[in-house]
N, C-alpha and C. Protein backbone atom coordinates (compact mmCIF):
# COMPACT_ATOMS: atom_id res chain seq x y z
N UNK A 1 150.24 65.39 164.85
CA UNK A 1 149.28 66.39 165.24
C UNK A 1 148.47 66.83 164.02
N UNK A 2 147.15 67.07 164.16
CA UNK A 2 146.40 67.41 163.04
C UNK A 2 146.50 68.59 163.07
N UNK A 3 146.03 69.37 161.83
CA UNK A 3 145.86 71.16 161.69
C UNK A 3 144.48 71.06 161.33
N UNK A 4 144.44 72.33 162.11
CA UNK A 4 142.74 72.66 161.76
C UNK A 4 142.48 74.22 161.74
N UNK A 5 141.84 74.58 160.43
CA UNK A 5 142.01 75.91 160.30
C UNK A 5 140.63 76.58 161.12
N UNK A 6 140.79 77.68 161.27
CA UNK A 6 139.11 78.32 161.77
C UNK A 6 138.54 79.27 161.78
N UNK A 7 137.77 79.89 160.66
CA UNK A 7 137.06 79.98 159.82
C UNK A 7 135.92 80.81 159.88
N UNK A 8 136.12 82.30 161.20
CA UNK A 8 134.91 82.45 160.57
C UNK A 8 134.81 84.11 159.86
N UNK A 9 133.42 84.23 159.71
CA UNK A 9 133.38 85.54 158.44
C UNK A 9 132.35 85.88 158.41
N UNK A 10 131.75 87.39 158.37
CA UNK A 10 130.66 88.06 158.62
C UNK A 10 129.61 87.16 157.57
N UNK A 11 130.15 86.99 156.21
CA UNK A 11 129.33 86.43 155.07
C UNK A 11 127.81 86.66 154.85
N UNK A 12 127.92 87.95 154.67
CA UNK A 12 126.63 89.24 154.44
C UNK A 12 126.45 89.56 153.10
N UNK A 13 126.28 88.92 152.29
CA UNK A 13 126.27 86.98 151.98
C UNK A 13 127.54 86.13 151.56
N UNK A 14 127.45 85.25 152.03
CA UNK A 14 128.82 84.34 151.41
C UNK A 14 128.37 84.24 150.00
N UNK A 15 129.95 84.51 149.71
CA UNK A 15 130.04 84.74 148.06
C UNK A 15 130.77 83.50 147.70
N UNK A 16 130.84 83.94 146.18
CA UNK A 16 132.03 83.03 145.44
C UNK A 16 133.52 82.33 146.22
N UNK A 17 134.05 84.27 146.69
CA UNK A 17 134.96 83.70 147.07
C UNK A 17 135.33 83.29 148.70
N UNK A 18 134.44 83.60 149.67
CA UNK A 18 133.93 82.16 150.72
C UNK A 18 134.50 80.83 150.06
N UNK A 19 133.56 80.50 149.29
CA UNK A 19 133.58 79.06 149.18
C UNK A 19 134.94 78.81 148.10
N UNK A 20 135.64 79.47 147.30
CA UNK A 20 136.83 79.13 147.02
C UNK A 20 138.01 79.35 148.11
N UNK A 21 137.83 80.28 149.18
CA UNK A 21 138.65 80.14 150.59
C UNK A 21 138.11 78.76 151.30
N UNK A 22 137.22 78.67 151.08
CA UNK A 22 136.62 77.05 152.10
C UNK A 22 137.11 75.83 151.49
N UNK A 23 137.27 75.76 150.07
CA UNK A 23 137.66 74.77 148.96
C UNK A 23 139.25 74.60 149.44
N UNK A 24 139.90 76.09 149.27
CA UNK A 24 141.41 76.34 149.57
C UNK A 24 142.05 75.29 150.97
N UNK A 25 141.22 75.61 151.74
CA UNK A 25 141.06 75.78 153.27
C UNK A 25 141.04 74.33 153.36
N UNK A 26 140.04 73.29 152.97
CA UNK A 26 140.05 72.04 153.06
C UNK A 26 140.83 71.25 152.06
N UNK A 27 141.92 72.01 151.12
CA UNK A 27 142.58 70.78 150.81
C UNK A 27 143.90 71.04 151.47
N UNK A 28 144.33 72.15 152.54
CA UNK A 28 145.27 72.64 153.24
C UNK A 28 145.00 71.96 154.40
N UNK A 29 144.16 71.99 154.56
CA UNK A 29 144.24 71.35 156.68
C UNK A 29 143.27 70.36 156.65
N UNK A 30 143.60 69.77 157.72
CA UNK A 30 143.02 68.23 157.95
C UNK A 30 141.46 68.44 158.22
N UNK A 31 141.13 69.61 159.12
CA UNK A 31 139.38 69.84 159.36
C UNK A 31 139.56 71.21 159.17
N UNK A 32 138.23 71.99 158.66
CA UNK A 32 138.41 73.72 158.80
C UNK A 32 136.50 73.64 159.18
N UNK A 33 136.58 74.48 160.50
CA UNK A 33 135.51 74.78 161.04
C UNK A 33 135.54 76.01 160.77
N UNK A 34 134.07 76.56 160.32
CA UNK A 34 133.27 77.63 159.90
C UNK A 34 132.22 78.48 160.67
N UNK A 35 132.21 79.35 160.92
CA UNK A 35 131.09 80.09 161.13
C UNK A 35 130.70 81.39 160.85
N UNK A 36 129.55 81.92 160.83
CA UNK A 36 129.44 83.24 160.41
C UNK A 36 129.45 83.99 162.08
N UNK A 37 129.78 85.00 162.03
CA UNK A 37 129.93 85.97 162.91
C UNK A 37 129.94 87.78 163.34
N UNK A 38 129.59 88.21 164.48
CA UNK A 38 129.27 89.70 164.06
C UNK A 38 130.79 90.10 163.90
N UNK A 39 131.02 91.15 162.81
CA UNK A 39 132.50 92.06 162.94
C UNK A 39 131.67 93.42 164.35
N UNK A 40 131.84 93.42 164.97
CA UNK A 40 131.81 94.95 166.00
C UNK A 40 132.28 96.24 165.31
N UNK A 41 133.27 96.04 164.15
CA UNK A 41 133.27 97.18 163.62
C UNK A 41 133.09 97.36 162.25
N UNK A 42 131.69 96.34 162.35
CA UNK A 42 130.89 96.88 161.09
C UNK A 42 129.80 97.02 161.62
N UNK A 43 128.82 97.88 161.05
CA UNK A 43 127.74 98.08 161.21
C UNK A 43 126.72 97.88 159.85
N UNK A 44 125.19 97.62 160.65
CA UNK A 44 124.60 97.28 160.13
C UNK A 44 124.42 96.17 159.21
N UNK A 45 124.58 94.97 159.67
CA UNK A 45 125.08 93.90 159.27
C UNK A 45 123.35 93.28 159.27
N UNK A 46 123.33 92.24 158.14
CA UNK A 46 122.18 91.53 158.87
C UNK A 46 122.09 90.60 159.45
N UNK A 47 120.87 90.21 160.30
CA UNK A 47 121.03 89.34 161.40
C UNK A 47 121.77 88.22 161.62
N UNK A 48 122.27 87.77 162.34
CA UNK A 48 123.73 86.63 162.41
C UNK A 48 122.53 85.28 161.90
N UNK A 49 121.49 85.06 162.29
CA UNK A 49 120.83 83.67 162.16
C UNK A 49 120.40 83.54 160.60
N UNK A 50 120.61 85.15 159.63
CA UNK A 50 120.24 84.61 158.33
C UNK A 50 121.64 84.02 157.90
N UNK A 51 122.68 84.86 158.38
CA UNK A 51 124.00 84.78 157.59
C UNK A 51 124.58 83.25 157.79
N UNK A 52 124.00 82.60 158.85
CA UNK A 52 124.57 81.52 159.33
C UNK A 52 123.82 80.62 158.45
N UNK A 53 123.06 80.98 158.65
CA UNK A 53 121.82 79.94 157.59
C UNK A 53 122.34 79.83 156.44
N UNK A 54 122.70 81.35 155.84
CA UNK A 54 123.59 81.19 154.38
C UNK A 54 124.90 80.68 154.45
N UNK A 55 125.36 80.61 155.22
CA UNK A 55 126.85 79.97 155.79
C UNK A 55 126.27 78.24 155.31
N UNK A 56 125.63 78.06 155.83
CA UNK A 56 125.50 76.38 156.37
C UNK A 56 124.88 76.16 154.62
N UNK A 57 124.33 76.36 153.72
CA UNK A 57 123.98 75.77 152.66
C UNK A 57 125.32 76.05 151.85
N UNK A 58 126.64 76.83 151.95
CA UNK A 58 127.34 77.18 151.14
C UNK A 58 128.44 75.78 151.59
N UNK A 59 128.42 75.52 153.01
CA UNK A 59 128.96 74.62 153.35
C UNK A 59 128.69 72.71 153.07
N UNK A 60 127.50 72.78 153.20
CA UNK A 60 126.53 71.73 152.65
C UNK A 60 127.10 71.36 151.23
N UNK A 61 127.13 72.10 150.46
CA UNK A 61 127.55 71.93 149.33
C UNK A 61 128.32 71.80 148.92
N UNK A 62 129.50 72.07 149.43
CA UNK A 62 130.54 71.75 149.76
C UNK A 62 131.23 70.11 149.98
N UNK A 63 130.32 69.51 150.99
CA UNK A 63 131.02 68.89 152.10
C UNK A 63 130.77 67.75 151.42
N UNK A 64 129.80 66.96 150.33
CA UNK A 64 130.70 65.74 149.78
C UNK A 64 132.11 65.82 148.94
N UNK A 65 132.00 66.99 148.65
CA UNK A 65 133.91 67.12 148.18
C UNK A 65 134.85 66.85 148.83
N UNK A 66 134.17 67.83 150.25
CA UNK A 66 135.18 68.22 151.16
C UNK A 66 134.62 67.77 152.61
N UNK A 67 134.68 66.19 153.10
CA UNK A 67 134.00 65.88 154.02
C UNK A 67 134.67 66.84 155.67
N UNK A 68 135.78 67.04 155.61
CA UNK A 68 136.74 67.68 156.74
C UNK A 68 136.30 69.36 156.51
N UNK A 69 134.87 69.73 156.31
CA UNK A 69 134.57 70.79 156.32
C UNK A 69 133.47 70.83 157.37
N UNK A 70 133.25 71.72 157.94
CA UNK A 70 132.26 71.54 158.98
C UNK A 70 131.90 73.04 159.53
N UNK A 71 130.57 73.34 159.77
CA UNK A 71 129.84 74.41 160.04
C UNK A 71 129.89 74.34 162.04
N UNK A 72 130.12 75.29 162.32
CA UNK A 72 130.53 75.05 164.45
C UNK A 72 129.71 76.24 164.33
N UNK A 73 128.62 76.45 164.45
CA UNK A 73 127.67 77.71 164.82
C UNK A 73 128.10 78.31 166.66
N UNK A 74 128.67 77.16 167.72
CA UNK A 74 128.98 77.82 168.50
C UNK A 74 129.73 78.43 169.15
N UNK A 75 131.43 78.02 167.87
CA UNK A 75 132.14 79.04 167.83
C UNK A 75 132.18 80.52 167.58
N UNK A 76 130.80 81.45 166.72
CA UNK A 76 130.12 82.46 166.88
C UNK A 76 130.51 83.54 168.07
N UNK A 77 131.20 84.12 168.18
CA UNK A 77 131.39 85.45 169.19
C UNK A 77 131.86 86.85 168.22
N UNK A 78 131.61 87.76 168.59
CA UNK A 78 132.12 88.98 168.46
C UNK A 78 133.87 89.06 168.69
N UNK A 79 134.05 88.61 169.65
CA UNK A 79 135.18 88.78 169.61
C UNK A 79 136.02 87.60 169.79
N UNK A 80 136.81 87.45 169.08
CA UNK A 80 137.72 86.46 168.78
C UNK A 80 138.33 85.68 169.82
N UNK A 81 139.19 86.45 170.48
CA UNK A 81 139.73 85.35 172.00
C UNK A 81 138.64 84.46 172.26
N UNK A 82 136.95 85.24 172.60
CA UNK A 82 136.16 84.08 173.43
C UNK A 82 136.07 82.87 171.71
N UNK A 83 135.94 83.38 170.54
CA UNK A 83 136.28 81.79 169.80
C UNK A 83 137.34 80.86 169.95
N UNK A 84 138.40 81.67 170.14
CA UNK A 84 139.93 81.04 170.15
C UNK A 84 139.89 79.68 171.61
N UNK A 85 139.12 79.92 172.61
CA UNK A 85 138.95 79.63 173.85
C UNK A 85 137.87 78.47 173.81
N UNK A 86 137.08 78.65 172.94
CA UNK A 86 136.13 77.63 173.03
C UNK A 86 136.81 76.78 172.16
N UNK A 87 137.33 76.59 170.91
CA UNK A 87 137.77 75.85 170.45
C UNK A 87 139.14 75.02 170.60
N UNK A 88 139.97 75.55 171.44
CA UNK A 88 140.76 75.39 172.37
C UNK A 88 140.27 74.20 173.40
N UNK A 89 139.12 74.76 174.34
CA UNK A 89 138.72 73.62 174.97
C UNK A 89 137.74 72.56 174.29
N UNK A 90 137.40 72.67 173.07
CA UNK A 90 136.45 71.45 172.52
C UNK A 90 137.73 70.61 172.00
N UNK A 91 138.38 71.22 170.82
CA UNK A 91 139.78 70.18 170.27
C UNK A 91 140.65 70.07 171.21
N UNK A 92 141.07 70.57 172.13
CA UNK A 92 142.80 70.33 173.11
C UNK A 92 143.88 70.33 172.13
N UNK A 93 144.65 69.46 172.86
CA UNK A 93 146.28 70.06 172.18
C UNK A 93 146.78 69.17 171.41
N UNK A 94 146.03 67.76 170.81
CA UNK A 94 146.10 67.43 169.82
C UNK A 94 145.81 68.05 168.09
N UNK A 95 145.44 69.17 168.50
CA UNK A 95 145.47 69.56 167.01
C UNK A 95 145.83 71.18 166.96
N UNK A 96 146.69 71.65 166.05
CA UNK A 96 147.62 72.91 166.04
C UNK A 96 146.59 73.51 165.08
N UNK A 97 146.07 74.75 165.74
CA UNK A 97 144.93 75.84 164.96
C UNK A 97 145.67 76.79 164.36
N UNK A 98 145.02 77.44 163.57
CA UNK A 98 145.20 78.57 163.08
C UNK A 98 144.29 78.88 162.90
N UNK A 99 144.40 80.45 162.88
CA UNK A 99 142.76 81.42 162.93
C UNK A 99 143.80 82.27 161.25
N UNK A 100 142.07 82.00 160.59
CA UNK A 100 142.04 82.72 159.14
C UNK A 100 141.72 84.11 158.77
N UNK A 101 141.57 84.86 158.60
CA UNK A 101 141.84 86.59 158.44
C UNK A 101 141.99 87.03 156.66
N UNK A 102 140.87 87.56 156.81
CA UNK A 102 141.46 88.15 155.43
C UNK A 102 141.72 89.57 155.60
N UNK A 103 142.65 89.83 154.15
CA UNK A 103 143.54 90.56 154.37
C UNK A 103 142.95 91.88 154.52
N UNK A 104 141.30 92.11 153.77
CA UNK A 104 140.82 93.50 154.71
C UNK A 104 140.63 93.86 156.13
N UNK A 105 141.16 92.59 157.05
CA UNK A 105 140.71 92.83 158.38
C UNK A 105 142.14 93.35 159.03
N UNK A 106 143.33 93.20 158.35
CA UNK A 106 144.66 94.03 158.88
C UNK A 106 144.59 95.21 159.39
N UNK A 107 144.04 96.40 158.98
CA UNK A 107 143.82 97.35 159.74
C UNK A 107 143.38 97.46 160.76
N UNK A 108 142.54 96.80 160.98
CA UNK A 108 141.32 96.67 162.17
C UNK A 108 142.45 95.58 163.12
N UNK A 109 143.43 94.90 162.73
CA UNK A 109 143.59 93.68 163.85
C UNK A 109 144.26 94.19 165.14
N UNK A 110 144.87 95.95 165.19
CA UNK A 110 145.53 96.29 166.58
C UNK A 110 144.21 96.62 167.35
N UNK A 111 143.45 96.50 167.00
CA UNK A 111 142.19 97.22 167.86
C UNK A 111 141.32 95.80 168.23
N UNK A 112 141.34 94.71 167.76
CA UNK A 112 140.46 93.55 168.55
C UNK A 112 141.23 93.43 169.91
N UNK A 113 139.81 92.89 170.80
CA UNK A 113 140.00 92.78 171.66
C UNK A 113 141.17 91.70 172.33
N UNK A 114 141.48 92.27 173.70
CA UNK A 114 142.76 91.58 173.96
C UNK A 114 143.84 91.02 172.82
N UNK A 115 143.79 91.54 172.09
CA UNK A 115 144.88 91.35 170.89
C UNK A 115 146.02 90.57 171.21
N UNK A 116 147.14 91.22 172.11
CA UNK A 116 148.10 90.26 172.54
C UNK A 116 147.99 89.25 172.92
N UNK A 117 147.12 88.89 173.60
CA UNK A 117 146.98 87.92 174.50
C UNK A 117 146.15 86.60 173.60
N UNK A 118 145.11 86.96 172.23
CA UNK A 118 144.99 86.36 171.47
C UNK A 118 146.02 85.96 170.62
N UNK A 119 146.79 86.98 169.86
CA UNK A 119 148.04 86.38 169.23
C UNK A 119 149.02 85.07 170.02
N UNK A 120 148.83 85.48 170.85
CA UNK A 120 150.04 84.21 172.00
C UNK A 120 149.53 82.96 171.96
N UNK A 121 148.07 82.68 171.78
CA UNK A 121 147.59 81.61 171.79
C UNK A 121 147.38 81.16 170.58
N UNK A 122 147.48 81.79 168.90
CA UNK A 122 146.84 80.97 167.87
C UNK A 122 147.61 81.79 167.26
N UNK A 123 147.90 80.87 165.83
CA UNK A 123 148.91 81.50 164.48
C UNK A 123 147.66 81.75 163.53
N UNK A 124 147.93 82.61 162.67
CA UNK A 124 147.06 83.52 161.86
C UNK A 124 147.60 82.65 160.27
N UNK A 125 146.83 82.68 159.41
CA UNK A 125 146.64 82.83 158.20
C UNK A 125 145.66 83.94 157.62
N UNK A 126 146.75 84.64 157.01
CA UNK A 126 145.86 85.85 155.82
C UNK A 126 145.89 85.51 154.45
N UNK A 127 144.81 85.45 154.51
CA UNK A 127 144.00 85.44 153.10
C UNK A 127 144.10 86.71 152.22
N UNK A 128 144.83 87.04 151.09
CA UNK A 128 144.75 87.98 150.37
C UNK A 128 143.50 88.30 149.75
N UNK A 129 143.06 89.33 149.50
CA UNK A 129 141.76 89.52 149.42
C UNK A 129 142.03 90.88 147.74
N UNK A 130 141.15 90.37 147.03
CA UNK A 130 141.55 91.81 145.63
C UNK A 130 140.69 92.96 146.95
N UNK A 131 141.64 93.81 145.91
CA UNK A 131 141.00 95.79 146.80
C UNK A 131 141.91 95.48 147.70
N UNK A 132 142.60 94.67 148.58
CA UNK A 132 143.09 94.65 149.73
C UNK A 132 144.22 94.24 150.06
N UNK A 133 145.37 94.88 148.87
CA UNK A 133 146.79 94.08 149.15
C UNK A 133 147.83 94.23 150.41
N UNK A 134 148.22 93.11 150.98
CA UNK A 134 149.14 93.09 151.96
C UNK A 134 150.42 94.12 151.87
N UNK A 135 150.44 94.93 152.39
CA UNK A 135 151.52 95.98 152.19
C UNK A 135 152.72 95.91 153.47
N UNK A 136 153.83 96.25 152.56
CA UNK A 136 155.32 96.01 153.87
C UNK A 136 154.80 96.51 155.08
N UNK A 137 153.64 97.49 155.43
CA UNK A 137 153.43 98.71 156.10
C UNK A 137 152.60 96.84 157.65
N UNK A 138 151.47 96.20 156.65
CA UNK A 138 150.96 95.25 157.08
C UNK A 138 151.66 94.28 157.69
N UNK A 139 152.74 94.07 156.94
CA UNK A 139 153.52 92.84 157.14
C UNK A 139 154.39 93.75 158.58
N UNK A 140 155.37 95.18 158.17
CA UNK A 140 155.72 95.19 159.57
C UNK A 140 154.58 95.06 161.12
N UNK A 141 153.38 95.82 160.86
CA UNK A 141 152.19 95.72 161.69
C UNK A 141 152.54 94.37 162.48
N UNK A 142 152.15 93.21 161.53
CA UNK A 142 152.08 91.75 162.55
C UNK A 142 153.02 91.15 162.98
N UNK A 143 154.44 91.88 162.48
CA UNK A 143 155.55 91.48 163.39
C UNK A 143 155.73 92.11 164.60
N UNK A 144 155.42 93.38 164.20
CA UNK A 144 155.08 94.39 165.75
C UNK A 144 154.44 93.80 166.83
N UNK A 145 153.24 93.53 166.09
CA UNK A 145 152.34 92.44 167.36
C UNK A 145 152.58 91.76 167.63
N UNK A 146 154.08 90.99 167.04
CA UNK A 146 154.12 89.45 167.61
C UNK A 146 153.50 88.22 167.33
N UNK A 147 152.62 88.48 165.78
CA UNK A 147 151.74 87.49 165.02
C UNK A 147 152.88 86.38 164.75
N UNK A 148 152.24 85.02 164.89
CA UNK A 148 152.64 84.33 164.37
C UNK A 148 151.93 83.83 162.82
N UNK A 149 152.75 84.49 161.92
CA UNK A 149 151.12 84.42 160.65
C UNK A 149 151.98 83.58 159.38
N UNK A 150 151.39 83.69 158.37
CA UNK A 150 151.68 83.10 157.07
C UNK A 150 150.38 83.83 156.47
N UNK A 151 150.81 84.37 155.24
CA UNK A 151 150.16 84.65 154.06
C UNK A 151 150.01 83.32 152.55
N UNK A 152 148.28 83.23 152.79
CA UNK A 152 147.89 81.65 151.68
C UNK A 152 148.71 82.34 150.10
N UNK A 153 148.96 81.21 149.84
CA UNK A 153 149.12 81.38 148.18
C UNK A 153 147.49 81.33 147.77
N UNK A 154 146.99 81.77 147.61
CA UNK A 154 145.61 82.14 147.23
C UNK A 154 145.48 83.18 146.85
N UNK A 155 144.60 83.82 145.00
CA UNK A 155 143.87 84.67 145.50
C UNK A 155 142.38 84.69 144.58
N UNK A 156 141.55 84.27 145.87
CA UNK A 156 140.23 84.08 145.81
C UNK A 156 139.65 85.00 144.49
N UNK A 157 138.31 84.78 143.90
CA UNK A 157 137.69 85.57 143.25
C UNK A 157 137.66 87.01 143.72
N UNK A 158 137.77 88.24 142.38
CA UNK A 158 137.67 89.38 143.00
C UNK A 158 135.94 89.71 143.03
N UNK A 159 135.42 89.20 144.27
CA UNK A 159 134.09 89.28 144.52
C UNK A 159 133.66 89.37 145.87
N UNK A 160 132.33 90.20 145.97
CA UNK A 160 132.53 90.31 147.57
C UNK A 160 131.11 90.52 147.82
N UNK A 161 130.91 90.53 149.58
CA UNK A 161 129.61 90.49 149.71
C UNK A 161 128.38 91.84 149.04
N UNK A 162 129.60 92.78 149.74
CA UNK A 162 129.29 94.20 149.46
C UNK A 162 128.38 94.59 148.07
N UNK A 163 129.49 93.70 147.01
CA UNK A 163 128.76 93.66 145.88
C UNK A 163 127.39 93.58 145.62
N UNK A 164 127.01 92.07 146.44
CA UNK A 164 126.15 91.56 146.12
C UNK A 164 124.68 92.63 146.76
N UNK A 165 125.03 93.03 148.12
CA UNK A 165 124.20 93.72 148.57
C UNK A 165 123.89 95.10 148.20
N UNK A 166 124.93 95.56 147.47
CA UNK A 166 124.91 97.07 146.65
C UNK A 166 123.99 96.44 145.19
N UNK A 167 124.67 95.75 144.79
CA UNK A 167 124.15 95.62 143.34
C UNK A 167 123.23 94.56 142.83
N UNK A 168 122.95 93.44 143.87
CA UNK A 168 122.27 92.50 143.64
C UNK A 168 122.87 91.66 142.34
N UNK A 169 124.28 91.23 142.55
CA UNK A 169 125.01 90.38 141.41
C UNK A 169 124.92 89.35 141.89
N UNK A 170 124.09 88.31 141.53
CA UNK A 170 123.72 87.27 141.97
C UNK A 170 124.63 86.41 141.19
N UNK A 171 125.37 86.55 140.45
CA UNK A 171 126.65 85.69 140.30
C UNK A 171 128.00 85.44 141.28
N UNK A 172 128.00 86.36 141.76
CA UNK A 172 128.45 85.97 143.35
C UNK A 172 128.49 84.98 144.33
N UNK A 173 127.23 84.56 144.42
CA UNK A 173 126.64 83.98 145.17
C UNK A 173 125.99 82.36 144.93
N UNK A 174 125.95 81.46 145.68
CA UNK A 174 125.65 79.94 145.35
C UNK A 174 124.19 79.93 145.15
N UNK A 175 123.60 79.51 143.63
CA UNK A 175 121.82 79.86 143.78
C UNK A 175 121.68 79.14 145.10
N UNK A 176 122.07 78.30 145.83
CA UNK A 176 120.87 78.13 146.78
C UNK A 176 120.87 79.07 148.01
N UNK A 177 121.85 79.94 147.70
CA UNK A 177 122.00 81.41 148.77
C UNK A 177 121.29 82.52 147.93
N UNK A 178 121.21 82.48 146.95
CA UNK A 178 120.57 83.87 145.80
C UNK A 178 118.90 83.09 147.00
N UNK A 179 118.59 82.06 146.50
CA UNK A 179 116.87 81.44 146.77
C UNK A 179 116.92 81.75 148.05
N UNK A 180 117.58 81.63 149.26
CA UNK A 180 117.22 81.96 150.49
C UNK A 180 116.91 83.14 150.54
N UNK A 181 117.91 84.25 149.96
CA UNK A 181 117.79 85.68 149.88
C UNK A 181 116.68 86.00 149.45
N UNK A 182 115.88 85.40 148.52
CA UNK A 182 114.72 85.94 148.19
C UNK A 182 113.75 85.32 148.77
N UNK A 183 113.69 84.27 149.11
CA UNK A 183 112.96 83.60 149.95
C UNK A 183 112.61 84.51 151.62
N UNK A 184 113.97 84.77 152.17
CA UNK A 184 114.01 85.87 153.15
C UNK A 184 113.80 87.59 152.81
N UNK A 185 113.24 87.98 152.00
CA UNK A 185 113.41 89.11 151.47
C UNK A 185 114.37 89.94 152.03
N UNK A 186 115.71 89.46 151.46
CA UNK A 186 116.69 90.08 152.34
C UNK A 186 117.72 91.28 151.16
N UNK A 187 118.25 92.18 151.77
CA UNK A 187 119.17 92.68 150.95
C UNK A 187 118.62 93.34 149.92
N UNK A 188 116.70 94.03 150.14
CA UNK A 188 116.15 94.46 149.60
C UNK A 188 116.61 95.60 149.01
N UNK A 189 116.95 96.26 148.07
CA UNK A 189 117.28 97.65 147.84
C UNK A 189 115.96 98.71 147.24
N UNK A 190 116.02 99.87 147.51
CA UNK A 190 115.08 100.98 147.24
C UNK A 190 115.26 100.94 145.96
């Protein structure tokens, strides 16, 4: 049976450490499908068709390294079950998924939708994230729920989108995502 991880992330802009989770990600599992997507409980995000756009050149660049990397723009939902479901019926039951999570999204994971009923169908990998350490408090949380999870030996650059859009640290970021950004006049600050 193949593993295939899946992959997606607001990436408001994909940073550094995106693409060292995507690097991680493809020398761990046989394919890891990507997409950018809305979080519902973030706001003010920018539009899903730039972020995807920046998704897909971070991936591009990627993918003669890492040919088992791949951009699925129509895995894209708000809420997770309807991804879990589509990808479910595109791969079938030849290949054992796991859905990826980083570790700032633990708080937030009793409140996605149909929660249980997502956990029953797909095992979790958390991504440790700096600012965002996995705490016993976390770890009891996803046994509570009934997660079937594993925490990566990973930990990605301490870098984040937030950064980039607060401070415009374009070291963050892959120049050919800095050039879209300005190209899109995006992430303008006053």
């Amino acid at each position: 049976m193949n593993n295939l991880a899946l992959f997606g992330t607001s990436a408001d802009p994909p940073t550094a450490g995106h693409q060292s989770i995507l690097r991680w990600l493809a020398n761990h599992y046989d394919y890891v499908a990507v997409w950018a997507a809305d979080n519902p409980m973030k706001s003010g995000q920018t539009p899903l068709a730039h972020r995807m756009a920046m998704l897909c050149l971070v991936v591009q660049a990627l993918q003669a390294e890492y040919p088992n990397l791949r951009l699925h723009p129509e895995l894209s939902d708000a809420r997770t079950l309807n991804t879990i479901e589509r990808a479910q019926a595109h791969w079938g039951q030849d290949w054992a998924m796991t859905f990826v999570i980083g570790s700032d999204l633990l708080p937030q994971l009793p409140h996605w939708y149909r929660i249980q009923e997502l956990l029953n169908r797909i095992e979790l990998l958390v991504i440790p994230r700096p600012g965002y350490p996995i705490t016993m408090g976390d770890r009891i949380q996803l046994t509570q729920l009934g997660a079937r999870h594993t925490i990566a030996d990973l930990t990605p650059p301490a870098v984040s989108s937030s950064r980039y859009r607060k401070r415009g640290d374009r070291t963050v970021v892959h120049p050919e995502v800095a050039a879209y950004i300005d190209a899109q006049h995006l992430y303008v600050r006053s």
